[in-house]
N, C-alpha and C. Protein backbone atom coordinates (compact mmCIF):
# COMPACT_ATOMS: atom_id res chain seq x y z
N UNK A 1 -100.68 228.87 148.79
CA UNK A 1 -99.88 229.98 149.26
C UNK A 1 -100.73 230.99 150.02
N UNK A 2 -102.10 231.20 149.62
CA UNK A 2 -102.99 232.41 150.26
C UNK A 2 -103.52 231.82 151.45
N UNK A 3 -103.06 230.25 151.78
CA UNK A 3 -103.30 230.01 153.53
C UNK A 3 -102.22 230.22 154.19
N UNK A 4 -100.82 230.07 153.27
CA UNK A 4 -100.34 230.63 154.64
C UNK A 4 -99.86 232.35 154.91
N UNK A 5 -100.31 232.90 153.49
CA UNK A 5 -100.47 234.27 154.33
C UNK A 5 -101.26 234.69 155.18
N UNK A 6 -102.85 234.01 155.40
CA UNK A 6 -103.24 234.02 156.34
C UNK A 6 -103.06 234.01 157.77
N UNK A 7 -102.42 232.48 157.46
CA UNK A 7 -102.22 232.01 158.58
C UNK A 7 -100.94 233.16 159.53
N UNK A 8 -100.21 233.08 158.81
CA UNK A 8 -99.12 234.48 159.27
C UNK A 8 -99.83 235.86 159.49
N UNK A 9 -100.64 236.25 158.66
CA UNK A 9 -101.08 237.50 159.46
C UNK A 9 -101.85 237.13 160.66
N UNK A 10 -102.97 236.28 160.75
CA UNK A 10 -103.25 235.77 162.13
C UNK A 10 -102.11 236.24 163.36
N UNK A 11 -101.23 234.90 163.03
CA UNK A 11 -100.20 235.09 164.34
C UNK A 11 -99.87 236.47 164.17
N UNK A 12 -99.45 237.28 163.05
CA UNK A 12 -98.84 238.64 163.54
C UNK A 12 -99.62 239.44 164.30
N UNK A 13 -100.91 239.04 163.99
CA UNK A 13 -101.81 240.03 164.65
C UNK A 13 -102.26 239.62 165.99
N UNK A 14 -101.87 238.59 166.61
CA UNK A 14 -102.31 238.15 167.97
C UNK A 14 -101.05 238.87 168.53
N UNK A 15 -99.88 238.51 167.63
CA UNK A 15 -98.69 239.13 168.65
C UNK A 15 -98.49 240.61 169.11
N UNK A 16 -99.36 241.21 168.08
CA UNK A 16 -99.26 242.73 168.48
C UNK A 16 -100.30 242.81 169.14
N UNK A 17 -101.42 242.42 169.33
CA UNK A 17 -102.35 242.58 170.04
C UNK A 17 -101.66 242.29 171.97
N UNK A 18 -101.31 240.93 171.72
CA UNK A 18 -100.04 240.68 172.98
C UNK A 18 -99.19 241.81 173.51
N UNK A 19 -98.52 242.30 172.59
CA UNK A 19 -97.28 243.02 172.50
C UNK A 19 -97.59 244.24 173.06
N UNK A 20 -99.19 244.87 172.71
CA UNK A 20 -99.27 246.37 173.00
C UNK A 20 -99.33 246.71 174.25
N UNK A 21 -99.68 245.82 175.56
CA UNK A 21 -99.55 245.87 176.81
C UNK A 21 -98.42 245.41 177.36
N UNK A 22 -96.88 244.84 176.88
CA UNK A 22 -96.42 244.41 177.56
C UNK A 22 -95.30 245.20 176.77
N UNK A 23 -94.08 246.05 177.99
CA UNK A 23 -93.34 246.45 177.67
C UNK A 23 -92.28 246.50 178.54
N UNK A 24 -90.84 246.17 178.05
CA UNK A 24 -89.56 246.11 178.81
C UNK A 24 -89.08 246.99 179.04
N UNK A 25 -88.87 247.27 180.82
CA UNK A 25 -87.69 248.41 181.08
C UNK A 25 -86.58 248.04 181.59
N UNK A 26 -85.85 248.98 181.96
CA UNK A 26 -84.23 248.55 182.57
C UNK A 26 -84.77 247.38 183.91
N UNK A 27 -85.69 248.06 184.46
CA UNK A 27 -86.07 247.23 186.20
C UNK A 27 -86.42 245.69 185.55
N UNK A 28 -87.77 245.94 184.73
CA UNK A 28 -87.92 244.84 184.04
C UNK A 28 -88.01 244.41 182.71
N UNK A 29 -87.30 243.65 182.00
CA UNK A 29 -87.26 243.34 180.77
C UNK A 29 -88.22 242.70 180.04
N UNK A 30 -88.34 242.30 179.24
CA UNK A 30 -89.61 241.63 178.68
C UNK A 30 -88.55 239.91 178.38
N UNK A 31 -89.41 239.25 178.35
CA UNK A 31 -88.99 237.56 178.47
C UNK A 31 -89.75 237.51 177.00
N UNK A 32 -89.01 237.68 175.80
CA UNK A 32 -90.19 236.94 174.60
C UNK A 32 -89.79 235.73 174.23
N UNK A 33 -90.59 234.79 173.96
CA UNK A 33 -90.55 233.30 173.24
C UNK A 33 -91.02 233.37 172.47
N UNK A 34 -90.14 232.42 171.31
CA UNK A 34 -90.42 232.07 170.00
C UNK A 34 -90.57 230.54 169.96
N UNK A 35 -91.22 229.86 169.06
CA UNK A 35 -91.39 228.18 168.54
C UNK A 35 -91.22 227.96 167.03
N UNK A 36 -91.09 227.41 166.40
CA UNK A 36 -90.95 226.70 165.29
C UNK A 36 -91.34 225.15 165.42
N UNK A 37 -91.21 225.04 164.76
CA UNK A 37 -91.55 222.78 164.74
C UNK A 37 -90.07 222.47 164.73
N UNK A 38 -88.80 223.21 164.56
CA UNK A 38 -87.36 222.51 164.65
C UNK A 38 -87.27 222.98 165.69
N UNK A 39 -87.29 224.33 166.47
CA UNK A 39 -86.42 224.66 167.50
C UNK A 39 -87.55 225.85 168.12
N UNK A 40 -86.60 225.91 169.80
CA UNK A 40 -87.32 227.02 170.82
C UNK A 40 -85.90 227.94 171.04
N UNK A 41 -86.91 229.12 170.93
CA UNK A 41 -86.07 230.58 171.53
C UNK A 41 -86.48 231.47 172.71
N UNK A 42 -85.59 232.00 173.14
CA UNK A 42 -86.41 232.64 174.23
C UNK A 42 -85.01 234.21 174.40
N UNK A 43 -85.68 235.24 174.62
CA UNK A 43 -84.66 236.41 174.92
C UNK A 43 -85.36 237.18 175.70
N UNK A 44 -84.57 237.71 176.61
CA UNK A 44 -84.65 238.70 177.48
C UNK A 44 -84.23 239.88 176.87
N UNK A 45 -85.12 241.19 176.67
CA UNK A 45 -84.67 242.26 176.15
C UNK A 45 -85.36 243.42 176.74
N UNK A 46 -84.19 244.33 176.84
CA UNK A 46 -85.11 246.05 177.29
C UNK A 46 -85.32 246.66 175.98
N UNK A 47 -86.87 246.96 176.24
CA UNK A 47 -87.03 247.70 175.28
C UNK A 47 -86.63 249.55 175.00
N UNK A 48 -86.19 250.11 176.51
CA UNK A 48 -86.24 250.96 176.09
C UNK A 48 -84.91 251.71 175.31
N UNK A 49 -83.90 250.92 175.50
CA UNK A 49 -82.68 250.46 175.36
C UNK A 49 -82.63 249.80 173.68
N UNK A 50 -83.54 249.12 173.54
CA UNK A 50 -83.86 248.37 172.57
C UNK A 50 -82.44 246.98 171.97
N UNK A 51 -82.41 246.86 173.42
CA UNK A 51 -81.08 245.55 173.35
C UNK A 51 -81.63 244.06 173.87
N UNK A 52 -81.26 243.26 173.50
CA UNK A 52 -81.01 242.46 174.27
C UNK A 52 -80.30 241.57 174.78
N UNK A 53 -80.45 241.72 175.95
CA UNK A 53 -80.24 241.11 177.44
C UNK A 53 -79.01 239.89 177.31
N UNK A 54 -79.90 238.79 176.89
CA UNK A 54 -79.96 237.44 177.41
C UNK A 54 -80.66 236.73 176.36
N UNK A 55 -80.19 236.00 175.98
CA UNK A 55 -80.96 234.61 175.29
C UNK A 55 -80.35 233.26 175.48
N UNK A 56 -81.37 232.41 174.47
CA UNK A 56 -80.97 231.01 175.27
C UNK A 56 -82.26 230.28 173.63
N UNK A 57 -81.49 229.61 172.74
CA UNK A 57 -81.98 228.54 172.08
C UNK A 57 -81.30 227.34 171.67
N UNK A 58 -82.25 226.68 171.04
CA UNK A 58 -82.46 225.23 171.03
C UNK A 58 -81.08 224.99 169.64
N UNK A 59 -80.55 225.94 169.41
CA UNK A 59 -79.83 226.08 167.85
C UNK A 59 -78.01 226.63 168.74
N UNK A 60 -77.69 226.80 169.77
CA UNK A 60 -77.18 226.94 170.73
C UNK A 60 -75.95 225.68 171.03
N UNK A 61 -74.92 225.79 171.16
CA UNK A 61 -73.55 224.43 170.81
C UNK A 61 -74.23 224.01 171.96
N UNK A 62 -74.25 224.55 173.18
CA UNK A 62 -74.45 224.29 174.57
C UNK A 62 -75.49 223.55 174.88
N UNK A 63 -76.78 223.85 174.28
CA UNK A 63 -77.88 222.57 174.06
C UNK A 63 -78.17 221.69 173.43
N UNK A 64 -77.66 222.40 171.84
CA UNK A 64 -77.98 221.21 171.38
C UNK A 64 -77.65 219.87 171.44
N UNK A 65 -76.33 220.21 171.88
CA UNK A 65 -75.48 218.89 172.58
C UNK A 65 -76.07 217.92 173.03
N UNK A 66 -77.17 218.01 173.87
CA UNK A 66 -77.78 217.54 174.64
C UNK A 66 -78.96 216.96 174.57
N UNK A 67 -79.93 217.36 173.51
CA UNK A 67 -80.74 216.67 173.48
C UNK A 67 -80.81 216.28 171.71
N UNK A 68 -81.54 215.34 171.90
CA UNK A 68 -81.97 214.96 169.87
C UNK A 68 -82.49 216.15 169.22
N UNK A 69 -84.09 216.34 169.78
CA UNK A 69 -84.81 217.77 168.88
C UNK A 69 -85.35 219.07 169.46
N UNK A 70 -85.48 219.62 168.83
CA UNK A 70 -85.06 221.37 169.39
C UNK A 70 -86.82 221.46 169.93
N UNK A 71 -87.59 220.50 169.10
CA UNK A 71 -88.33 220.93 169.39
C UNK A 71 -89.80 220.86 169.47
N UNK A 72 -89.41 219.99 171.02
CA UNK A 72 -90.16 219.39 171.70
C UNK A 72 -90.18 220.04 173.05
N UNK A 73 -90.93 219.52 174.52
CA UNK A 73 -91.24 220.09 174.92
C UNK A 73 -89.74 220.09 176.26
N UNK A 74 -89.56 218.67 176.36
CA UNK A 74 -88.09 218.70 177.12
C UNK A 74 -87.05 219.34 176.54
N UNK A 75 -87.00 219.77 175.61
CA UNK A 75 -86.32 221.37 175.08
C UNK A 75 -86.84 222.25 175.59
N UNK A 76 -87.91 222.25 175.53
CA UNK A 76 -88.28 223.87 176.29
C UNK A 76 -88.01 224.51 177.59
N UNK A 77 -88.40 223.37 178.49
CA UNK A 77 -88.28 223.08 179.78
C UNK A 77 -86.35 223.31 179.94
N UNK A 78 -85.83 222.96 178.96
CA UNK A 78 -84.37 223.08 179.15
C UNK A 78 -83.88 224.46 178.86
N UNK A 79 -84.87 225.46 177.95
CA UNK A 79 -84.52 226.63 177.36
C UNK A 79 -85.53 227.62 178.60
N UNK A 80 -86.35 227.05 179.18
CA UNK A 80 -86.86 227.65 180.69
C UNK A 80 -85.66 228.07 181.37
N UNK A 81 -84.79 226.89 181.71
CA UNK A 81 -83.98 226.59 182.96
C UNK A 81 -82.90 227.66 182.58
N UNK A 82 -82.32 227.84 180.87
CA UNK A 82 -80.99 227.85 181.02
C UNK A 82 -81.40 229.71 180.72
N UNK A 83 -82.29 230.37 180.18
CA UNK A 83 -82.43 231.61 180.37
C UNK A 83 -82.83 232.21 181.51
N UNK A 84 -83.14 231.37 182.79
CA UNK A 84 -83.12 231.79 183.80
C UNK A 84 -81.93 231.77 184.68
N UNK A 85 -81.26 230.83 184.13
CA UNK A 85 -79.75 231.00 184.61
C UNK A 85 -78.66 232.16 184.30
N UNK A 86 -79.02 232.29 183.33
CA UNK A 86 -78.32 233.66 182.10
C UNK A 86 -78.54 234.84 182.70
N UNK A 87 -79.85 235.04 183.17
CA UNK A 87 -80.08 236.46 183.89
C UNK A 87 -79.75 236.12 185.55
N UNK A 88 -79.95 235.53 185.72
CA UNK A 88 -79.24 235.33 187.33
C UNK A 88 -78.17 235.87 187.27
N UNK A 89 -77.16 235.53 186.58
CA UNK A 89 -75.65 236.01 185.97
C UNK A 89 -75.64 237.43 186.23
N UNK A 90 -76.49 237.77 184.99
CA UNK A 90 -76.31 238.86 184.65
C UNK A 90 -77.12 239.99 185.72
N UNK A 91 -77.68 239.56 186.59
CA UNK A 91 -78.50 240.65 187.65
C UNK A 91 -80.27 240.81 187.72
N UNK A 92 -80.84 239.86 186.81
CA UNK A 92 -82.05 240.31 186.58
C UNK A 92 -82.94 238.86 186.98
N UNK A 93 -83.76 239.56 187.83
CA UNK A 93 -84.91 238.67 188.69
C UNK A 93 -86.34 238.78 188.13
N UNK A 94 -86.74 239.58 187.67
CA UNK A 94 -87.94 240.27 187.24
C UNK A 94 -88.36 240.44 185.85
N UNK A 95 -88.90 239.67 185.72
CA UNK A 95 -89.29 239.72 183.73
C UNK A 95 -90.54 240.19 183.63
N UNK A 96 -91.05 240.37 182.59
CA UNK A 96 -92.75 240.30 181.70
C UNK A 96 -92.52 239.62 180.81
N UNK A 97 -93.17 238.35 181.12
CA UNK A 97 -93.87 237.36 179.98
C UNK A 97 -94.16 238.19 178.65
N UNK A 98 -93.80 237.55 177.43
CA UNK A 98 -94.56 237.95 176.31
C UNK A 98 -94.47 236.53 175.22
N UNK A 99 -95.68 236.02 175.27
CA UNK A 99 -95.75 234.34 174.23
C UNK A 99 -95.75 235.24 172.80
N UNK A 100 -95.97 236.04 172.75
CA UNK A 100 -95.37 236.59 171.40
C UNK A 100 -96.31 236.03 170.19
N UNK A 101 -98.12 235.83 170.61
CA UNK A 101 -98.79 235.13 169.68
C UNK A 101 -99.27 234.11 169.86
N UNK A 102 -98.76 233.23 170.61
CA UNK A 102 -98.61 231.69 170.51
C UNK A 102 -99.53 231.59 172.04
N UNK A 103 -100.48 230.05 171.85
CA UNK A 103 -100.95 230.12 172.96
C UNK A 103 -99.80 229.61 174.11
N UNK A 104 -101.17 230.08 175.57
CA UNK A 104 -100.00 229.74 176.36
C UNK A 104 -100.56 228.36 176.89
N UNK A 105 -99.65 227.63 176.37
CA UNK A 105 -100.09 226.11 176.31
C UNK A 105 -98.77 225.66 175.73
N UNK A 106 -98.70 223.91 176.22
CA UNK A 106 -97.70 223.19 175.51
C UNK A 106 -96.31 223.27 175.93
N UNK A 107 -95.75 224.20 174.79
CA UNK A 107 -93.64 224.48 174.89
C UNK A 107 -94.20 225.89 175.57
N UNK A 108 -94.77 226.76 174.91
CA UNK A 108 -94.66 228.23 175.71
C UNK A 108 -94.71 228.16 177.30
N UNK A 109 -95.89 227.58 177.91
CA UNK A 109 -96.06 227.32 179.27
C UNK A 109 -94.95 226.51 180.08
N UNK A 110 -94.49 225.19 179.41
CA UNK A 110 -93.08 224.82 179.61
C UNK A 110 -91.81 225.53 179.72
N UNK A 111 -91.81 226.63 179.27
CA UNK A 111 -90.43 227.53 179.63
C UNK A 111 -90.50 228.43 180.25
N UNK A 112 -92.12 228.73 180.15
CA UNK A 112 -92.57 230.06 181.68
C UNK A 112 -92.17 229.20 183.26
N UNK A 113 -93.14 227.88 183.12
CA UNK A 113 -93.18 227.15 184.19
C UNK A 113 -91.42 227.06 184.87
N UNK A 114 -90.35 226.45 183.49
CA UNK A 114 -89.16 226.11 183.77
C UNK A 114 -88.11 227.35 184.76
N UNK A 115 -88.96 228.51 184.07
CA UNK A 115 -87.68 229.68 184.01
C UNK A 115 -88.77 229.89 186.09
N UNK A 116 -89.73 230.08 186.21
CA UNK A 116 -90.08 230.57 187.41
C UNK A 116 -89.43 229.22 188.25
N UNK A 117 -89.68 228.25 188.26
CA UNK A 117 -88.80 227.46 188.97
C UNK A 117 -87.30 227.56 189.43
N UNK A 118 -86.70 227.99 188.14
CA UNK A 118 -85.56 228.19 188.41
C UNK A 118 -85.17 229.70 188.88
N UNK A 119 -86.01 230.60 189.03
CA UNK A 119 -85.83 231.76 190.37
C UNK A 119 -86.11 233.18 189.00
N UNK A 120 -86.83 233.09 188.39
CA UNK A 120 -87.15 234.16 187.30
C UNK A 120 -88.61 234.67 187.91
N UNK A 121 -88.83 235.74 188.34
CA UNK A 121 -90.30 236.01 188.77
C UNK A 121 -91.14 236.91 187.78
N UNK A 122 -92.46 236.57 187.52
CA UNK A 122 -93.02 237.07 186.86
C UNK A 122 -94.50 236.73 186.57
């Protein structure tokens, strides 16, 4: 049990370390991603507002439909595409990245890569 409190304060503490430079306004929102080993999340939120936006996960009627597991990397790539679609909708071109801890490698880089493809700049 005392590894994985470790291991959790670790990640908490990379994420705030992350977190303290990157902040959402109305112009631009912050893009945070989450992972698990079942499933990927991803939300668009203003912070100063303290709402959010837009989201898009792997736990979702609309995706899961679609593929077997939440969470892998052709999930991610699918949770790239479809939160960049969501803010298109809704008016917003302009994000700040935040991996929220997690390297940027693997699923995280897969939904940065997905969402700038599909017209999200950042």
């Amino acid at each position: 049990m005392l590894q994985l409190q470790k291991k959790r304060f670790k990640h908490e503490r990379r994420a705030t370390r992350v977190r303290k430079g990157i902040h959402g306004t109305p112009e631009r929102p912050r893009l945070s991603v989450h992972r698990t080993l079942l499933h990927t999340y991803a939300q668009i939120i203003d912070d100063v507002s303290g709402r959010t936006l837009v989201s898009a996960s792997t736990t979702q009627k609309e995706v899961r439909g679609s593929m077997k597991n939440g969470g892998n990397r052709k999930a991610a790539v699918e949770i790239g595409t479809q939160i960049a679609a969501r803010a298109k909708e809704k008016g917003i071109t302009k994000v700040v990245f935040d991996r929220g801890g997690f390297a940027y490698h693997g699923r995280i880089k897969d939904i940065a890569d997905a969402a700038r493809k599909a017209g999200l700049q950042f």
